[in-house]
Protein backbone atom coordinates (compact mmCIF):
# COMPACT_ATOMS: atom_id res chain seq x y z
CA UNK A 1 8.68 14.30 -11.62
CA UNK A 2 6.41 15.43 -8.76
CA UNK A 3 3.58 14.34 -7.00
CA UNK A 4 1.73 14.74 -3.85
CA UNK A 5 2.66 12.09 -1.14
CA UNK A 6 -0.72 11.06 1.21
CA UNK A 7 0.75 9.68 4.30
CA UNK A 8 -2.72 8.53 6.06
CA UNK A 9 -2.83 7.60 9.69
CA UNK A 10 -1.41 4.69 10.15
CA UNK A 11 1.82 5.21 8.21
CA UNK A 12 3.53 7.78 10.45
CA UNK A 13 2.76 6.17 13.86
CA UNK A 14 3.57 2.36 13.04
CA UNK A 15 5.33 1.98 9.42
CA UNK A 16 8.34 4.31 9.47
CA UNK A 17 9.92 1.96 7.49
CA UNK A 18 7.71 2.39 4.57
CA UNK A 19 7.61 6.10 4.61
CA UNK A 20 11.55 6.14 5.08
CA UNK A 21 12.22 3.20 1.90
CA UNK A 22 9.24 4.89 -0.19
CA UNK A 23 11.09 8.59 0.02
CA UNK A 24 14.84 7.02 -0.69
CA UNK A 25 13.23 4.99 -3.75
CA UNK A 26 11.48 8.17 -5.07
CA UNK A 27 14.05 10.07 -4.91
CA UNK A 28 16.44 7.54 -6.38
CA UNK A 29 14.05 7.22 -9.54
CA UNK A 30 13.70 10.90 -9.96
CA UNK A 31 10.49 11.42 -7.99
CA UNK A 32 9.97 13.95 -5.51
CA UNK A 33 7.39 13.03 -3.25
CA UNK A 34 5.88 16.63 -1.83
CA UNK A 35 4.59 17.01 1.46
CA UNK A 36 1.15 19.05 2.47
CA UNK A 37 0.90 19.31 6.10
CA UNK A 38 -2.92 19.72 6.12
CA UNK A 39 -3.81 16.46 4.76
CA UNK A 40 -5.10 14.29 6.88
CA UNK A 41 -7.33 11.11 7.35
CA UNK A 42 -8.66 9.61 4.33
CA UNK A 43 -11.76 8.97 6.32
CA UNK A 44 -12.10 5.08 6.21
CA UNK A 45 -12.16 4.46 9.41
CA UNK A 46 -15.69 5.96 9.65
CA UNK A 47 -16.92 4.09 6.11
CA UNK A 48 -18.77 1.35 7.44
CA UNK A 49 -20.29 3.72 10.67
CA UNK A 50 -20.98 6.65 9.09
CA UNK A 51 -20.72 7.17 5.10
CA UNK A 52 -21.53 10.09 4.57
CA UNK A 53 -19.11 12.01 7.14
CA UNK A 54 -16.42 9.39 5.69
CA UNK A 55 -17.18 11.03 1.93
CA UNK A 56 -16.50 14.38 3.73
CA UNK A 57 -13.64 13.75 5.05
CA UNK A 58 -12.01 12.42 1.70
CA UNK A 59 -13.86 15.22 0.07
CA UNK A 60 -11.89 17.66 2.17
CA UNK A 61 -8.77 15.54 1.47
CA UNK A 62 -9.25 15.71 -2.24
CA UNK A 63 -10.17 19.46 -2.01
CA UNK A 64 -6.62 20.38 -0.30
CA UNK A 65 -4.39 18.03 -2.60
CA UNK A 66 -6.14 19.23 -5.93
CA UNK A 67 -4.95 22.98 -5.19
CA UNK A 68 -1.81 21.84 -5.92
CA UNK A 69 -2.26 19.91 -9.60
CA UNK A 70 -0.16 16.84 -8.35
CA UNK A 71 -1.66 13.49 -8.08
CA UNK A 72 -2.12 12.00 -5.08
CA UNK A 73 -0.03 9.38 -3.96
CA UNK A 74 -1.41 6.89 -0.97
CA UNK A 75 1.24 4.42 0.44
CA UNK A 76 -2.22 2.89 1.87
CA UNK A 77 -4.34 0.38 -0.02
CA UNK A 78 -7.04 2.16 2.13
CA UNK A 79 -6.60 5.55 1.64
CA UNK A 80 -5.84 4.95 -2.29
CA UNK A 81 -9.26 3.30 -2.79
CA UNK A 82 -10.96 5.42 -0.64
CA UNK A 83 -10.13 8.27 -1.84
CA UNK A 84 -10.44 7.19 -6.00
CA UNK A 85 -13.99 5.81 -4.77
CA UNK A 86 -14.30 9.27 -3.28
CA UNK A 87 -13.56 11.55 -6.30
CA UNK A 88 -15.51 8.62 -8.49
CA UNK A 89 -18.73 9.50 -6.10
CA UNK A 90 -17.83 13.08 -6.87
CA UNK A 91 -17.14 13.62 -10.09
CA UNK A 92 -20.21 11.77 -11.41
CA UNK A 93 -22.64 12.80 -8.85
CA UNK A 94 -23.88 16.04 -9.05
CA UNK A 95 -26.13 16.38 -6.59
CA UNK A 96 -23.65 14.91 -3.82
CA UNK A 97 -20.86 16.98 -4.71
CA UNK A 98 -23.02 19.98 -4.55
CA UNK A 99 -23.84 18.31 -0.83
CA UNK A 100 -20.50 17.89 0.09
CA UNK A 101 -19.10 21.15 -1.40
CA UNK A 102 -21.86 23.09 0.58
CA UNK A 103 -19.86 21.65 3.84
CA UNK A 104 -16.40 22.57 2.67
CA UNK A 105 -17.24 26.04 1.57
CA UNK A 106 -17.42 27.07 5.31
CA UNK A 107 -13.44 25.37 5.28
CA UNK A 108 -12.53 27.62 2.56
CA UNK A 109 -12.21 24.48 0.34
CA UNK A 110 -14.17 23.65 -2.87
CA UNK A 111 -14.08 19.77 -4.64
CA UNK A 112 -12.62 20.27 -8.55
CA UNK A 113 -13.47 17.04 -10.04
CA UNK A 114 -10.80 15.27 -11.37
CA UNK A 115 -8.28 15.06 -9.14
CA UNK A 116 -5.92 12.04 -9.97
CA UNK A 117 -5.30 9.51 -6.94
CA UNK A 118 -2.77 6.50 -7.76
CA UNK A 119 -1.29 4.03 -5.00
CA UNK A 120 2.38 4.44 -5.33
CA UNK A 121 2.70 1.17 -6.61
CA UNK A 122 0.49 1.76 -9.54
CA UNK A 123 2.30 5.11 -10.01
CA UNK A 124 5.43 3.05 -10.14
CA UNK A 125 4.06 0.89 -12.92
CA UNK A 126 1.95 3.57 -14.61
CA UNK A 127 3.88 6.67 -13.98
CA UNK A 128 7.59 5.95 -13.72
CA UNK A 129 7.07 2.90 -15.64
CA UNK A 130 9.19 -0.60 -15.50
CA UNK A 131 11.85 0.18 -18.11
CA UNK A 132 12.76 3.31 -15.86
CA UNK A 133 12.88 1.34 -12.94
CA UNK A 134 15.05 -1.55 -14.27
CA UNK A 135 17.33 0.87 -15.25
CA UNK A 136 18.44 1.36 -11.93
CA UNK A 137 18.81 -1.82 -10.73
CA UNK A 138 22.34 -2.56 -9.96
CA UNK A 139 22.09 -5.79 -7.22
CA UNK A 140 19.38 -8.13 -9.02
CA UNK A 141 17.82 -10.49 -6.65
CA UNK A 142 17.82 -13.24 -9.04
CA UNK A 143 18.48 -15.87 -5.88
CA UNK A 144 15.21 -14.87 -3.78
CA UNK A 145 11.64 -15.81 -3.76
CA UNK A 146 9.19 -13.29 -2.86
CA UNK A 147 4.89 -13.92 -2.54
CA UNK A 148 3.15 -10.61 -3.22
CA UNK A 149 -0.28 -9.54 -1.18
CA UNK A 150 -2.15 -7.31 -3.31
CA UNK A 151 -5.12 -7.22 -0.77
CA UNK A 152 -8.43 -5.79 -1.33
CA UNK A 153 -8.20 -2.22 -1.76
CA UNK A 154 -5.27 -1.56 -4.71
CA UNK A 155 -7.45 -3.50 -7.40
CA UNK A 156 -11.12 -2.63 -5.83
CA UNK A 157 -13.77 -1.77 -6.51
CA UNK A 158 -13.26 -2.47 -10.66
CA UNK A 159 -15.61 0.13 -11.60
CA UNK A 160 -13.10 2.73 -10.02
CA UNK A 161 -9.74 1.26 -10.92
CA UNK A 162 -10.29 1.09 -13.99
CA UNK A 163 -7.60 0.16 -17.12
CA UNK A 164 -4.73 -0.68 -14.28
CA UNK A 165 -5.18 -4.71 -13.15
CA UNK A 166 -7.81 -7.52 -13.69
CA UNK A 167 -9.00 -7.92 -9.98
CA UNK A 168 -9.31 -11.83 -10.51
CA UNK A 169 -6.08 -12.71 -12.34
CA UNK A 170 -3.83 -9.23 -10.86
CA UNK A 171 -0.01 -9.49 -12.10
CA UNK A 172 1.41 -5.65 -11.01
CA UNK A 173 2.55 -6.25 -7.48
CA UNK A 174 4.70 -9.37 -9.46
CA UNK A 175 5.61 -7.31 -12.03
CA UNK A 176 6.98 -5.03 -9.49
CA UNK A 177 8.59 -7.61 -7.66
CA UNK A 178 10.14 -9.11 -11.03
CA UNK A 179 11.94 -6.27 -11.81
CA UNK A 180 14.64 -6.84 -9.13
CA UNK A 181 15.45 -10.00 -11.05
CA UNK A 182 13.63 -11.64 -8.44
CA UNK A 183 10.84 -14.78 -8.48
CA UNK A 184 7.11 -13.74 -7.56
CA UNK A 185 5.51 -16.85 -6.06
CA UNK A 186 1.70 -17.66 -7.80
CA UNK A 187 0.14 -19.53 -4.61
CA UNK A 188 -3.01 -20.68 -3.87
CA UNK A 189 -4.17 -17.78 -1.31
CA UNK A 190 -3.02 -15.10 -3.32
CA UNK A 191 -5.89 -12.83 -3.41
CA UNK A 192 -7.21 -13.79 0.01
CA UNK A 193 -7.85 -10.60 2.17
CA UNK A 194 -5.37 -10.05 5.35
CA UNK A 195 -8.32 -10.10 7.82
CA UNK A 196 -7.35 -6.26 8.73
CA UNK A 197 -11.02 -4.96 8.19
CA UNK A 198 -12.66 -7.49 10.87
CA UNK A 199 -9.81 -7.04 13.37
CA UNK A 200 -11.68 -4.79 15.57
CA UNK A 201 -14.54 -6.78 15.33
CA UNK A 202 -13.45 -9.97 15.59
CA UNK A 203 -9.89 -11.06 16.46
CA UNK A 204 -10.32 -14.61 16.30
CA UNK A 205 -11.43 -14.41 12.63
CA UNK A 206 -9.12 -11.61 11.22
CA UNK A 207 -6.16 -14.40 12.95
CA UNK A 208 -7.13 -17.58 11.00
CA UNK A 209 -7.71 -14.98 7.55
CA UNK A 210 -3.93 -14.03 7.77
CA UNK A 211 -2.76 -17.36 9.62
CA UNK A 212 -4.10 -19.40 6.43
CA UNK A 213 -1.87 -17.19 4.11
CA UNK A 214 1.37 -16.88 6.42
CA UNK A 215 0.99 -20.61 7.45
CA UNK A 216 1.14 -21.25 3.05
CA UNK A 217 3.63 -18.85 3.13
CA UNK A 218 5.80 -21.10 5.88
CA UNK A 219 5.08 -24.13 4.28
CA UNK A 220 6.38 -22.66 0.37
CA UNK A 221 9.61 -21.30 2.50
CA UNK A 222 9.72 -17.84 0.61
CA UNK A 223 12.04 -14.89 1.81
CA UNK A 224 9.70 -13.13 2.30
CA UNK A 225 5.99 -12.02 1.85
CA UNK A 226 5.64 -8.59 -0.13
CA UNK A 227 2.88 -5.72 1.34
CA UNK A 228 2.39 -2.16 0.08
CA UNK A 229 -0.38 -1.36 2.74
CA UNK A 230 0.65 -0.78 6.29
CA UNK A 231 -2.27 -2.43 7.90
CA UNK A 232 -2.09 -5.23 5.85
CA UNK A 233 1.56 -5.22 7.51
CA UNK A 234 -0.13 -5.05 10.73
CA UNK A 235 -2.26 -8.32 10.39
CA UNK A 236 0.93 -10.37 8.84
CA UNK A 237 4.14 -8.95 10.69
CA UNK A 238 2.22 -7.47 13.76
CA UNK A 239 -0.21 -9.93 14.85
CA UNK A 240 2.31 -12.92 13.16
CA UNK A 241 3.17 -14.16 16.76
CA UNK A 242 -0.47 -14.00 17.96
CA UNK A 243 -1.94 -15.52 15.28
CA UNK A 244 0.51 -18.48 15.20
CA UNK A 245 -0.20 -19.14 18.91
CA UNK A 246 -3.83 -19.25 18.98
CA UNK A 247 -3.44 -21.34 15.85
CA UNK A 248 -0.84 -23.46 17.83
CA UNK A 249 1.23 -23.69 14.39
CA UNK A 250 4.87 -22.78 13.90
CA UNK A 251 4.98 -19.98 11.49
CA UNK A 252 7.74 -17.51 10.81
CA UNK A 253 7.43 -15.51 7.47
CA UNK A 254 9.36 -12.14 7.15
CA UNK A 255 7.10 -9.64 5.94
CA UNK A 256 8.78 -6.64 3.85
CA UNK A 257 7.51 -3.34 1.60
CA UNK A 258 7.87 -3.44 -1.73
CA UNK A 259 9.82 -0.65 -1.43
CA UNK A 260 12.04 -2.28 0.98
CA UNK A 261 13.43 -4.96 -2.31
CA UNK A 262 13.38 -1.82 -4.88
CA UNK A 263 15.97 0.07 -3.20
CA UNK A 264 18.03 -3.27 -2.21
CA UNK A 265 17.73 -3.96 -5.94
CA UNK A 266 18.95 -0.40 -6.35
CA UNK A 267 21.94 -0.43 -4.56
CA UNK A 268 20.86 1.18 -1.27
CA UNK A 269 21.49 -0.37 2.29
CA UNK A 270 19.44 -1.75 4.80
CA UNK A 271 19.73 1.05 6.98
CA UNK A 272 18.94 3.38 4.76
CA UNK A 273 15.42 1.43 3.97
CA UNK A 274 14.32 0.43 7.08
CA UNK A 275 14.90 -2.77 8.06
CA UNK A 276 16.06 -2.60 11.84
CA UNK A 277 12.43 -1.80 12.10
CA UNK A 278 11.24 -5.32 10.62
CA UNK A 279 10.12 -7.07 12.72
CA UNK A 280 10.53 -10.50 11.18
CA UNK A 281 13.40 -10.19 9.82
CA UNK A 282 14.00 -11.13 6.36
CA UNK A 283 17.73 -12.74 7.71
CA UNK A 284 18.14 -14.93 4.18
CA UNK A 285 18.13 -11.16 2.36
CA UNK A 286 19.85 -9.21 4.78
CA UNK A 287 22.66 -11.73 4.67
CA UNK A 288 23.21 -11.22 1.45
CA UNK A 289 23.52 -7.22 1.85
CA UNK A 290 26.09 -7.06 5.05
C-alpha cells in the first residue's frame, strides 16, 4: 500500500515524535508513506483572516498531491479537515474552482476534483483496517488505561466527513486504542475542544479549555491521554505546566500519539517511536517496555 504523507507545519518543527512513530508504524503494517517535497501549508492558519487566500493555498496543496493518484494523508486534525473541506468547496462549486484554478494556472497547477484526503487515523481504520492491525500486535496492553481526544477537526464539519464517525457519540480514536488490548476511558469531557484555536487570541481561555480536560484526566489517573493532532499536543503536553500554574492545580497527565501505543503494541521500542521526546512522560508504560 501507498499513499501520500502531508506533513503540515507544525509537525516537522515541534512533533518529531509523531512523524518518526507514524513512519515506523506504516511501514510495519505494510504502508509506505511517500514524501512530496513541494507540499506545503494546508493554509489554516489564514482561515479565519483571510478565506479565500486560505482556499488557495489548500487548492494548490490538493493540485500537487492529486498528480500523483495517492490519497492524502494529514497527521494534522487541521490540515485533514481543511483540506477535505477544501476539495468539498471544490468539487461541488463550479464557479469557485474555476476562481481558484484561474490562480494556479499561472503555478503550472490545475485542481482535478476528487482527490481523496483521510487523517491517518481514519486511514488506519478505513484503509488498513482493524483486523490487519491486530494482526500485528505482539505486546497487548491489556494492563493500561488510555482517554482518547478526538478534537474538533477529525470528525468536522459532518457534511464533509461523511460515512466515517457520528460527531456526537465518535468511537474510532477508541477503537484504535482498543486494538492494543488496551482500555479507552468514556469521560465526561471527551469531545471538549483543546483550546488550540483561541491560543493566540486568548491564553487565559485556551488554558482553562485544556486545564478542565487534563485536570479530569488527573483526577481518573489514566496512563496517559491519546492525541493524533500535534497542536492539540501543544495545548495538553506543551502548555501542561502553564496551564496547571495559572490554574494553581496539581496536574500531571502524560500525553502520547496514537501512534506512539500502536508500535509499543507492535513490538517496537521506545526509542524507535519517540518517546525521549515526551515530554510528560508516560513512566507507568515505559516501565513496562525497559
Amino acid at each position: 500500500m501507498e499513499a501520500l504523507l502531508f506533513l503540515g507545519c507544525t509537525v516537522p518543527v515541534r512533533n518529531l515524535n509523531y512523524e518518526l512513530s507514524a513512519r515506523k508504524v506504516a511501514a510495519h503494517l505494510g504502508v509506505e508513506l511517500k514524501d512530496m517535497a513541494e507540499l506545503g501549508c494546508c493554509g489554516y492558519p489564514l482561515k479565519a483572516f483571510d478565506q479565500e487566500t486560505a482556499l488557495l493555498l489548500a487548492a494548490r496543496a490538493l493540485a500537487q498531491a492529486g498528480s500523483t493518484g495517492l490519497t492524502v494523508v494529514p497527521l494534522c486534525s487541521s490540515c485533514a479537515g481543511t483540506l477535505n473541506e477544501a476539495a468539498h468547496h471544490l468539487d461541488h462549486d463550479p464557479e469557485t474552482r474555476a476562481r481558484v484554478q484561474d490562480k494556479l494556472r499561472p503555478l503550472g497547477l490545475e485542481y482535478r476534483p476528487g482527490v481523496r484526503v483521510r487523517h491517518l487515523a481514519r486511514y488506519l481504520l478505513e484503509e488498513v483496517g482493524l483486523k490487519a492491525i491486530a494482526q500485528k500486535i505482539t505486546r497487548p496492553l491489556n494492563e493500561f488505561t488510555f482517554a482518547p481526544h478526538y478534537g474538533c477537526h477529525l470528525l468536522k464539519p459532518s457534511r464533509v466527513m461523511v460515512g466515517f464517525d457520528d460527531p456526537e457519540a465518535p468511537t474510532s480514536l477508541a477503537r484504535l486504542i482498543e486494538v492494543t488490548g488496551a482500555q479507552a476511558l468514556d469521560y465526561r469531557y471527551l469531545k471538549e475542544c483543546c483550546g488550540g484555536g483561541v491560543l493566540g487570541a486568548d491564553e487565559d481561555l485556551a488554558g482553562r479549555m485544556a486545564g478542565r480536560k487534563l485536570m479530569e484526566l488527573t483526577q481518573a489517573a489514566v496512563t496517559a491521554m491519546v492525541v493524533i493532532c500535534p497542536f492539540c499536543n501543544v495545548m495538553f503536553e506543551g502548555q501542561q505546566k502553564t496551564i496547571a500554574k495559572k490554574l494553581g492545580s496539581e496536574i500531571k497527565v502524560p500525553v502520547v500519539y496514537l501512534t506512539q501505543i500502536l508500535g509499543l503494541a507492535m513490538g517496537l521500542s521506545p526509542d524507535e517511536l519517540g518517546f525521549r521526546l515526551n515530554r510528560v512522560k508516560p513512566k507507568e508504560l515505559l516501565a513496562a517496555f525497559k
